[in-house]
Protein backbone atom coordinates (compact mmCIF):
# COMPACT_ATOMS: atom_id res chain seq x y z
CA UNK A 1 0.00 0.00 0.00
CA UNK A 2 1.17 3.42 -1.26
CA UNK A 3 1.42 6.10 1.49
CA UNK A 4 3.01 9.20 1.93
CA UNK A 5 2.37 11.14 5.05
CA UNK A 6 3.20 14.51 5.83
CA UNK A 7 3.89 16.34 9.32
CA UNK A 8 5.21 19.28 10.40
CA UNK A 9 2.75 21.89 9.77
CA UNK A 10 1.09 23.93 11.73
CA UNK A 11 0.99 28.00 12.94
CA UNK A 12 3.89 30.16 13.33
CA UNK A 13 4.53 33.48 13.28
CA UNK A 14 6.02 35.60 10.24
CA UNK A 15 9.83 35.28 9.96
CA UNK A 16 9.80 32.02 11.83
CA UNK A 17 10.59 28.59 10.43
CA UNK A 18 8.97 24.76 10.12
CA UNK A 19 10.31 21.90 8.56
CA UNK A 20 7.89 19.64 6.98
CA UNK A 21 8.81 16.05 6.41
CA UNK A 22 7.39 13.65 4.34
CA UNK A 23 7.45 9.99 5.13
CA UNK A 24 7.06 7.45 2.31
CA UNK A 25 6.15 3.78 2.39
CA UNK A 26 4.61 0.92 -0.33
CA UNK A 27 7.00 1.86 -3.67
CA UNK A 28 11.13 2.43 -4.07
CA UNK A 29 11.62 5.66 -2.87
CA UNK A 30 14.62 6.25 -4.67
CA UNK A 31 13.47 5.52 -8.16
CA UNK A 32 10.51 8.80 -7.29
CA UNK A 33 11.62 12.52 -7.88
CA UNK A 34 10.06 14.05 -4.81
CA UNK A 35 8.13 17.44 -5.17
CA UNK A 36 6.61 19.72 -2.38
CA UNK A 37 3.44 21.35 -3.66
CA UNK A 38 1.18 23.61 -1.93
CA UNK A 39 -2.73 25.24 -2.16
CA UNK A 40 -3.97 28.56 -0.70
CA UNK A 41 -7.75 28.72 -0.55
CA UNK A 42 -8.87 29.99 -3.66
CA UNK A 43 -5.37 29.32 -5.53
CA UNK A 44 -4.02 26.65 -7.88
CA UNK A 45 -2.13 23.99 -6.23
CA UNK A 46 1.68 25.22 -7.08
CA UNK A 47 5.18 23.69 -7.29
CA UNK A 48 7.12 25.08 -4.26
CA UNK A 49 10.54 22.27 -4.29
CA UNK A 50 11.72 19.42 -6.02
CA UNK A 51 14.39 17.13 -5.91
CA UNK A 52 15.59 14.13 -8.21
CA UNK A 53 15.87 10.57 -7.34
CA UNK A 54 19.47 10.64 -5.93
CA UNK A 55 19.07 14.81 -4.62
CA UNK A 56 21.81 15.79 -6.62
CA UNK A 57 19.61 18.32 -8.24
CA UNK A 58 16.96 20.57 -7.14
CA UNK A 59 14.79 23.43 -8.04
CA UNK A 60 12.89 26.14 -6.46
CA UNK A 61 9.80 28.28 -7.06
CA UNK A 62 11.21 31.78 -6.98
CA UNK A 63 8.92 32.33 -4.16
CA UNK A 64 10.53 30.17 -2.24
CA UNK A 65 14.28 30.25 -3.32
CA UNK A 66 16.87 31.74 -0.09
CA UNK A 67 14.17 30.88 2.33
CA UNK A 68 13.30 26.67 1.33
CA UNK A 69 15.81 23.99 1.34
CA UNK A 70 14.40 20.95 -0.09
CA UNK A 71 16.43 17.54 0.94
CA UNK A 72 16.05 13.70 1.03
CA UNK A 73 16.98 10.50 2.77
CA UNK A 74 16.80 7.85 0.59
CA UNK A 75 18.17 5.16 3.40
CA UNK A 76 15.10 6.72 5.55
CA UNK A 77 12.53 7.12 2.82
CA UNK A 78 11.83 10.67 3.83
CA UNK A 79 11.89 14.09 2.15
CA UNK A 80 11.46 17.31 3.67
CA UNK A 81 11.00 20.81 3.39
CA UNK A 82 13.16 23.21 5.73
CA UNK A 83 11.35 26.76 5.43
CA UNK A 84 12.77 29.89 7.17
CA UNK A 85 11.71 33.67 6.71
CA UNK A 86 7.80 32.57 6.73
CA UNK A 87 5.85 35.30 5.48
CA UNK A 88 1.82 35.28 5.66
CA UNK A 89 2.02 33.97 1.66
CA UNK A 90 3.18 31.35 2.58
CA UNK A 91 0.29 29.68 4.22
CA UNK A 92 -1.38 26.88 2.28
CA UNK A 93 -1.77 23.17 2.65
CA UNK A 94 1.18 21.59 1.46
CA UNK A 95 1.76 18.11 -0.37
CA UNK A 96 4.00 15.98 -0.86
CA UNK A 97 4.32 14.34 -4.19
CA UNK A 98 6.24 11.41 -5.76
CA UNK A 99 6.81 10.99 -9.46
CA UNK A 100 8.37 8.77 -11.59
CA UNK A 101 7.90 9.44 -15.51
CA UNK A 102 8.81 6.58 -16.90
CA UNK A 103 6.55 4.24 -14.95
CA UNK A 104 3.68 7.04 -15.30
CA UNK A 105 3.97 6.51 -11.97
CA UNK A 106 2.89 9.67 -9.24
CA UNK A 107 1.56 9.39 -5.60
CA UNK A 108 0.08 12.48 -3.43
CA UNK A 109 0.29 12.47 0.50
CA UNK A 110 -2.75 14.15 2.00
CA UNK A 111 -1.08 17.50 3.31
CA UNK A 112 -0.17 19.27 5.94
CA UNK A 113 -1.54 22.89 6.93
CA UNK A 114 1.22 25.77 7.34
CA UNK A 115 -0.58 29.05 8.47
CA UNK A 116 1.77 32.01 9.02
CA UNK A 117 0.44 34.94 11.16
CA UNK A 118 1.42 38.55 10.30
């Protein structure tokens, strides 16, 4: 059974920091580029971090980029999301997702609210 399951969220103040984490169970881990999404109310669901099967690359939304630090441990089967310099914008639900291309293969964790007070 395919899960991912995120934790981590919750309410914090702007400029403050959470790290979400992302633990994933029922597939090989390390063949899935990992992706942290997230969804205001009212907004598209948008790409905030991703990082390829071996985290030797990475990109950023340019939202995000000098605040978010996306990593992964493939030996744990976890991924998370270190996020510093909160600002109210940043408050969604955010997902977790894991993708692999070539097996048209991609699994979505249930989320995790971040709310960030001004």
């Amino acid at each position: 059974q395919v899960q991912l399951v995120e934790s981590g969220g919750g309410l914090v103040q702007s400029g403050g920091s959470l790290r979400l984490s992302c633990a994933a169970s029922g597939f090989t881990f390390s063949h899935y580029h990992m992706t942290w999404y997230r969804q205001a109310p009212g907004k598209k669901r948008e790409l905030v971090a991703s990082i390829v099967t071996d985290g030797s690359m990475t990109n950023y939304a340019d939202s995000v980029k000098g605040r978010c630090t996306i990593s992964r441990d493939n030996a744990k089967n976890m991924v998370y999301l270190q996020m510093n310099s909160l600002k109210p914008d940043d408050t969604a639900v955010y997902y977790c997702n894991a993708d692999q291309p070539f097996l048209s293969s991609t699994y979505w964790g249930q989320g995790t609210q971040v709310t960030v007070s001004s």
